[in-house]
Protein backbone atom coordinates (compact mmCIF):
# COMPACT_ATOMS: atom_id res chain seq x y z
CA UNK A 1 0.00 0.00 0.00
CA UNK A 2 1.41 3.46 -0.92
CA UNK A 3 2.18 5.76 2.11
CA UNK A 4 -0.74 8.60 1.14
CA UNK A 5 1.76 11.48 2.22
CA UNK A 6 4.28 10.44 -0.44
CA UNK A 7 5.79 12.32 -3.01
CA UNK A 8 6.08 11.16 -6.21
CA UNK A 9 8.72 13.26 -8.52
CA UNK A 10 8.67 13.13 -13.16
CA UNK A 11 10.92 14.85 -15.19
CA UNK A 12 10.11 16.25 -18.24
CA UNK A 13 11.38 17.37 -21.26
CA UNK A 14 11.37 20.64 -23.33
CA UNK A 15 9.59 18.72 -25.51
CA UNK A 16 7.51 16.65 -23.31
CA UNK A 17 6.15 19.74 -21.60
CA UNK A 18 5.57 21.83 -24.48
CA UNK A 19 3.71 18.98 -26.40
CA UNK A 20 1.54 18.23 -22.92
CA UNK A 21 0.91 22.27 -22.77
CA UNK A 22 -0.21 22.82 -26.34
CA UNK A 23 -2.52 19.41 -25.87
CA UNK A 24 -3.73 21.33 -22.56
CA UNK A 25 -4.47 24.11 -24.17
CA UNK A 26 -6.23 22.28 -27.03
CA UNK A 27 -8.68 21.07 -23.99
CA UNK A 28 -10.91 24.19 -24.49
CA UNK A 29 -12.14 22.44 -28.03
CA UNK A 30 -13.43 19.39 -25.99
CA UNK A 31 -16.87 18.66 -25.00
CA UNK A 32 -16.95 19.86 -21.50
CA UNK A 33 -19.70 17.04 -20.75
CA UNK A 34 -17.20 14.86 -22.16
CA UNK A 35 -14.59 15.89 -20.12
CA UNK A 36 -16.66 15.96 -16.33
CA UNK A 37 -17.18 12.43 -16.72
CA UNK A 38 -13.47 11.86 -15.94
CA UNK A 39 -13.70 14.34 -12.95
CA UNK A 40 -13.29 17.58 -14.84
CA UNK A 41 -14.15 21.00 -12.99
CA UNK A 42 -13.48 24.63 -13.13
CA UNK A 43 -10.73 23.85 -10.47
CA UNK A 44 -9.08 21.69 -12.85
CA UNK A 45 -9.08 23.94 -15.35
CA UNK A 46 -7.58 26.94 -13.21
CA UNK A 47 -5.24 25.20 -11.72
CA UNK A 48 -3.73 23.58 -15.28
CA UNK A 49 -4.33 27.14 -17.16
CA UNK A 50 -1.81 28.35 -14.02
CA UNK A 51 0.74 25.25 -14.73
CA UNK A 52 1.22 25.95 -17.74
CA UNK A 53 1.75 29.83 -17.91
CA UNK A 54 4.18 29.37 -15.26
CA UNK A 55 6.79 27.73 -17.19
CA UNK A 56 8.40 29.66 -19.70
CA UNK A 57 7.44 29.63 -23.40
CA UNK A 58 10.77 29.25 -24.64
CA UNK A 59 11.74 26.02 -23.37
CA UNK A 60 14.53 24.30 -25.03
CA UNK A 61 15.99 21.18 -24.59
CA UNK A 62 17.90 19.71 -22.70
CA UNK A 63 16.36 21.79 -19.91
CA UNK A 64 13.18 19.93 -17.98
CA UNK A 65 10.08 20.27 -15.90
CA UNK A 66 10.63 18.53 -12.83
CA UNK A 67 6.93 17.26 -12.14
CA UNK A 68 5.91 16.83 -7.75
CA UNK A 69 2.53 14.46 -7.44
CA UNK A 70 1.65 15.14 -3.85
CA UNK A 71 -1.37 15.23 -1.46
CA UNK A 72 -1.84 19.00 -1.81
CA UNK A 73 -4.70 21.35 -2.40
CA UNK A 74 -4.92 22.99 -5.52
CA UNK A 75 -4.33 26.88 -4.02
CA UNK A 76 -1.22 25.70 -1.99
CA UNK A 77 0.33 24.24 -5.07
CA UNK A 78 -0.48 27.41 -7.00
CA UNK A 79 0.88 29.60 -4.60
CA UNK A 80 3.74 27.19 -4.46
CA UNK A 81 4.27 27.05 -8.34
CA UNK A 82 4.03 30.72 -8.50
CA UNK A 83 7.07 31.25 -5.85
CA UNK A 84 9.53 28.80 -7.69
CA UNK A 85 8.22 31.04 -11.09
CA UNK A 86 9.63 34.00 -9.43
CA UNK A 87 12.82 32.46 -8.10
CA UNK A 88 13.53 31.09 -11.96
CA UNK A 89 12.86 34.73 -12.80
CA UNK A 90 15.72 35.87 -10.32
CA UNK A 91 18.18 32.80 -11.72
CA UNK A 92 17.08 31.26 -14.97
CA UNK A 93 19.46 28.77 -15.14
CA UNK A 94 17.31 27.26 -11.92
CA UNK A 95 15.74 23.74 -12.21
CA UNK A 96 11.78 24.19 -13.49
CA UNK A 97 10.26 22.27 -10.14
CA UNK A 98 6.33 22.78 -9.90
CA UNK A 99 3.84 20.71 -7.79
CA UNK A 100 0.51 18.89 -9.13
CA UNK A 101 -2.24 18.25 -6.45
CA UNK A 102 -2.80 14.06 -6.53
CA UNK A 103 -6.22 14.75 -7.09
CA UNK A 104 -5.64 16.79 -10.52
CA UNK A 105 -2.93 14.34 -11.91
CA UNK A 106 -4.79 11.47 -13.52
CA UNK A 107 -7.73 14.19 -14.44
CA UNK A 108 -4.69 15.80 -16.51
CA UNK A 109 -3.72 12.96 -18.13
CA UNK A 110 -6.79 11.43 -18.42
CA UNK A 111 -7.58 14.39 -20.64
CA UNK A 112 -4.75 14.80 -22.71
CA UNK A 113 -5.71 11.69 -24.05
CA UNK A 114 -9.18 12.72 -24.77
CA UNK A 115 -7.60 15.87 -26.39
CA UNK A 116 -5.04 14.08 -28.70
CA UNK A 117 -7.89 11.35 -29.50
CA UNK A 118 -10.26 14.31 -30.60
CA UNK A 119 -7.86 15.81 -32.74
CA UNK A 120 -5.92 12.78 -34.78
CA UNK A 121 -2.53 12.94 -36.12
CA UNK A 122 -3.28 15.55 -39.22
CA UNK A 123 -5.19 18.11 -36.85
CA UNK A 124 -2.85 17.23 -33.85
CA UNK A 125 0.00 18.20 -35.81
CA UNK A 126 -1.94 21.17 -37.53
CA UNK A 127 -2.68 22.67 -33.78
CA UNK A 128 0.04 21.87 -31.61
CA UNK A 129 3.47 22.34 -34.10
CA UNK A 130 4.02 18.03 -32.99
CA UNK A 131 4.05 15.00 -35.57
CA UNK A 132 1.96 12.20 -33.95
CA UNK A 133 5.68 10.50 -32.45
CA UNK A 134 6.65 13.20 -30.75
CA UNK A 135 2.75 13.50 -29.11
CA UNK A 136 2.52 10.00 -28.21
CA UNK A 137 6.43 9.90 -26.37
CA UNK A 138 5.46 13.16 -24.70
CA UNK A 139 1.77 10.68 -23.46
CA UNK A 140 3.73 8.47 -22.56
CA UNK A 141 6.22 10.73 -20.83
CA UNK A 142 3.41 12.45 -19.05
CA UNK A 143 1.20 9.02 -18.27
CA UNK A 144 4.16 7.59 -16.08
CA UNK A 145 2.98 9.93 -13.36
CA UNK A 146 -0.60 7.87 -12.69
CA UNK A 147 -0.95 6.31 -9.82
């Protein structure tokens, strides 16, 4: 049985993360009905819209998101994610760290699937700048963090 005040730590890529942003952002092009059966609320949303504008656009490998699954609410992580933003701000050569409540993490994933199911390799590519490889590692990347 897992100890429920464990941490669980993922790295990810430049590329992972980008390709799991641009597939969050593609989320807003989902059936929201679609989307609440896996647990899906405005919460979710909030908190993953903040996730993802606090890592910095220009990304570039080899540099990575260091990914923390813990029992956490989601306005502790924010405020969490928001003061390691402003410490990478001070010293950008800082390791990306940022925290993901256990109750969001399989939601997220959960849904990026959903997302890269809706849109197919053609449109996937077409919206997110990824060929269908590099969107399936980065799911595969990303679904190593369920639980």
């Amino acid at each position: 049985m897992r100890d429920q005040n464990s941490e669980r730590t993922f790295s990810l890529g430049a590329t992972e993360f980008s390709v799991a942003r641009q597939l969050t952002y593609e989320l807003s092009n989902v059936a929201q009905d679609e989307l609440k059966e896996i647990g899906w609320t405005a919460d979710t949303k909030q908190f993953l819209k903040h996730l993802m504008y606090s890592v910095p656009r220009e990304l570039e490998e080899p540099k990575q998101v260091q990914l923390t699954v813990c029992e956490t609410d989601n306005h502790t992580a924010t405020e969490l994610n928001a003061k390691r933003q402003s410490a990478e701000r001070i010293d950008p050569e800082a390791q990306i760290i940022r925290t993901i409540p256990e109750s969001i993490v399989n939601i997220w994933i959960e849904s990026l699937r959903i997302a890269w199911q809706h849109l197919g390799p053609l449109e996937g590519r077409y919206r997110t700048g990824y060929n269908e490889r590099e969107i399936e590692n980065a799911l595969a990347a990303v679904e190593i963090m369920a639980h």
